[in-house]
Protein backbone atom coordinates (compact mmCIF):
# COMPACT_ATOMS: atom_id res chain seq x y z
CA UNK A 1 34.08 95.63 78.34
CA UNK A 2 36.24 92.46 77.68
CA UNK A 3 38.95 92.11 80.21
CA UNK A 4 42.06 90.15 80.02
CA UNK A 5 42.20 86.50 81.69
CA UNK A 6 45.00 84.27 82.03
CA UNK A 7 44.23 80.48 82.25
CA UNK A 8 46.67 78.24 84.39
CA UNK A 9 47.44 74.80 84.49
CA UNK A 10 49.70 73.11 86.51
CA UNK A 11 50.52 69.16 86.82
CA UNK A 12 47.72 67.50 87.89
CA UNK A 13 45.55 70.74 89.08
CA UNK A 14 42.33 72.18 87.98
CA UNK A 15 42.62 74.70 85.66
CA UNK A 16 42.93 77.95 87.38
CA UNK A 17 41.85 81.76 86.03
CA UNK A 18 43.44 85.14 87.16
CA UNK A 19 42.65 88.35 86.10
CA UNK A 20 45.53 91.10 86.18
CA UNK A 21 43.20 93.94 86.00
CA UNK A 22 41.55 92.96 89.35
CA UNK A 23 44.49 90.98 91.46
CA UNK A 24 42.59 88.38 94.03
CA UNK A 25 39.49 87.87 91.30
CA UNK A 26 40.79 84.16 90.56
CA UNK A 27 38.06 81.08 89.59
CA UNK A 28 38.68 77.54 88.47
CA UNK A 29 37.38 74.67 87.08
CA UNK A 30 38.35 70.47 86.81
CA UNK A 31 38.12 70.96 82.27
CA UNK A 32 38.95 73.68 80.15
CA UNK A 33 35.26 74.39 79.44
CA UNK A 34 33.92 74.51 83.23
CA UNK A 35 37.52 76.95 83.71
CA UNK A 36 35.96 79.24 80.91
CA UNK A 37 32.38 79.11 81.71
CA UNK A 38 33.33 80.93 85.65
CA UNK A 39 35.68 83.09 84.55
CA UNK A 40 32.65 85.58 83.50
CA UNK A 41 30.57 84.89 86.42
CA UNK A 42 33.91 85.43 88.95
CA UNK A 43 34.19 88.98 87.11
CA UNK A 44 31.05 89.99 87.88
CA UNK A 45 30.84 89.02 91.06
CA UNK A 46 34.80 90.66 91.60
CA UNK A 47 33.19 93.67 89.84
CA UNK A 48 29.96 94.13 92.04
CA UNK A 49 31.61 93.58 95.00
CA UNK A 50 33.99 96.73 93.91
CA UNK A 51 31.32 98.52 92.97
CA UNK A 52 29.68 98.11 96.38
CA UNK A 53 32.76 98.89 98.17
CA UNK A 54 32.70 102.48 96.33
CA UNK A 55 36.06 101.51 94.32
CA UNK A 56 37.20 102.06 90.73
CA UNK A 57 36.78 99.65 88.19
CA UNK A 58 39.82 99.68 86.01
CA UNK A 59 40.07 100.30 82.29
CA UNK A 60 40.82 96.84 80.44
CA UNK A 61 44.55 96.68 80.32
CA UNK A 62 45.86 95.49 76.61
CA UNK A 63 48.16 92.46 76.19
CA UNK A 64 51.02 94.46 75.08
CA UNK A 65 51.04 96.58 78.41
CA UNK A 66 51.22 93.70 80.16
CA UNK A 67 53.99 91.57 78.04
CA UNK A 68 56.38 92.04 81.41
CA UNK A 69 54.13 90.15 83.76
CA UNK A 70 55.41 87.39 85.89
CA UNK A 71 52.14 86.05 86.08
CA UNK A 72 51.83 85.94 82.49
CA UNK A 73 54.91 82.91 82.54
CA UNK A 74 53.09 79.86 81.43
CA UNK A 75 49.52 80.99 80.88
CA UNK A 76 47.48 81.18 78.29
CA UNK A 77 45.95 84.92 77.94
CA UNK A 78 41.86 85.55 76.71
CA UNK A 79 39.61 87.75 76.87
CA UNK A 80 36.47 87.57 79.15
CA UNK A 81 33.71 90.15 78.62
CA UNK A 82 32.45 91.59 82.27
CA UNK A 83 28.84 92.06 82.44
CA UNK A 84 28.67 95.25 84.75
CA UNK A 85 25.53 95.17 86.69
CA UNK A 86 22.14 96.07 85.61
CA UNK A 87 20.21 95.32 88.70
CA UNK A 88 20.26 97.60 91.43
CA UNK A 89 22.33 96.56 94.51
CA UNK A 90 20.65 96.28 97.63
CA UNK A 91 22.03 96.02 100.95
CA UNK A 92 20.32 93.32 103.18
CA UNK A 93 20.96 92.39 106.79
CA UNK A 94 21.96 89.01 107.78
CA UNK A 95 22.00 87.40 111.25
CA UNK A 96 24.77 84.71 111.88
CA UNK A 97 26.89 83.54 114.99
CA UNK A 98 30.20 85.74 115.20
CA UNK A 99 32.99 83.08 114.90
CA UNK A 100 30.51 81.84 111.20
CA UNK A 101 30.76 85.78 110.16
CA UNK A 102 34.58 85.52 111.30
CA UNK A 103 34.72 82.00 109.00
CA UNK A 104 33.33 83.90 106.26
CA UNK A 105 35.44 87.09 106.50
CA UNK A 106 38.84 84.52 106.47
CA UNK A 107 37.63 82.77 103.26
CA UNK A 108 36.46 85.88 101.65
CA UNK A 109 40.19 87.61 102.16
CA UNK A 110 41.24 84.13 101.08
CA UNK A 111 39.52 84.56 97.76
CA UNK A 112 40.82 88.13 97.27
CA UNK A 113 36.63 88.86 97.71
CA UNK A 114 34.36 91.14 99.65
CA UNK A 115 32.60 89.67 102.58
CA UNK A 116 29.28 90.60 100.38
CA UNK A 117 30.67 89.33 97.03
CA UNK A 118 31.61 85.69 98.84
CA UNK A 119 28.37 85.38 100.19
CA UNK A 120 26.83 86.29 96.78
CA UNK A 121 28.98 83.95 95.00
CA UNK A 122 28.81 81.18 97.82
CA UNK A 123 25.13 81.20 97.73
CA UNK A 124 24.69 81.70 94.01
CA UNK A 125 27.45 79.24 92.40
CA UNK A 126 26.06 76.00 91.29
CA UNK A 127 22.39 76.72 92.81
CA UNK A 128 20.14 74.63 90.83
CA UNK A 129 16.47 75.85 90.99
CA UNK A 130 13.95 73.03 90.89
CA UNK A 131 10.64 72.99 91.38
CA UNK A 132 9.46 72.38 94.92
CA UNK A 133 8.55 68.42 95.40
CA UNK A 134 5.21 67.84 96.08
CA UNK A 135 3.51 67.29 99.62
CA UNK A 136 3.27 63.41 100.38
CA UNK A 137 -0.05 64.30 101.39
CA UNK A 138 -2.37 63.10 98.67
CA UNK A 139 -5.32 65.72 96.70
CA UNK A 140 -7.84 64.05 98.99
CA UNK A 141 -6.21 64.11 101.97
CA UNK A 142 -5.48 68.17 101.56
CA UNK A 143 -8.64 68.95 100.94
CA UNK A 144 -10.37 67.65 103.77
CA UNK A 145 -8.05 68.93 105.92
CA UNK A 146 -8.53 72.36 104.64
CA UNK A 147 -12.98 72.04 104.65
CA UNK A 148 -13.17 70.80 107.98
């Protein structure tokens, strides 16, 4: 399904994305490009975090139904296809201090976001997956620590 994005820019700002279909599901980015390339991934998240909650994901609204919307003033409208999804969701325990789970609960209602969907997204957004660097410990060393 392709929803309906606007893209924001004001002054000197990073360039912002809303979505009227799902008010609080916003993303940015510092170019154009980096704006465009979260505003799918923000969806999804917005969307699973729905989705866990038990509510209804709405049916794309079309730009003519929403030609009165203040919002609207000074954006530029798109269209950003939401990946519904495909992996099962899976509810997982987590152990943290109460004031950090009271931190993330503030920044989650901040972001218009699910306690489960910020911690998804918080955890997920820019992770980089390299390789794990090899022990200082040379071959030789290794090995006769594991014979003897």
């Amino acid at each position: 399904m392709d929803y309906i994005a606007y893209l924001h820019k004001d002054g000197k700002s990073d360039f912002g994305v809303s979505f009227p279909d799902f008010p609080g599901c916003i993303t940015a980015g510092k170019s154009l490009d980096e704006a465009r390339r979260r505003a799918p991934e923000a969806l999804a998240f917005h969307i699973a975090g729905m989705l866990e909650d038990g509510e209804k994901i709405p049916k794309p609204s079309r730009i003519d139904d929403l030609a009165d919307d203040p919002n609207r003033k000074d954006a530029v409208a798109f269209l950003v296809s939401a990946e519904l999804p495909k992996a099962k969701t899976v509810r997982v325990n987590v152990t943290a201090r109460e004031n950090q789970i009271e931190l993330i609960d503030r920044l989650a209602r901040r972001a218009g976001m699910t306690r489960s969907a910020y911690m998804v997204q918080s955890a997920t957004s820019g992770a980089v997956h390299r390789p794990r660097p090899a022990s200082s410990r040379s071959k030789a060393q290794r090995t006769r620590r594991t014979a003897g």
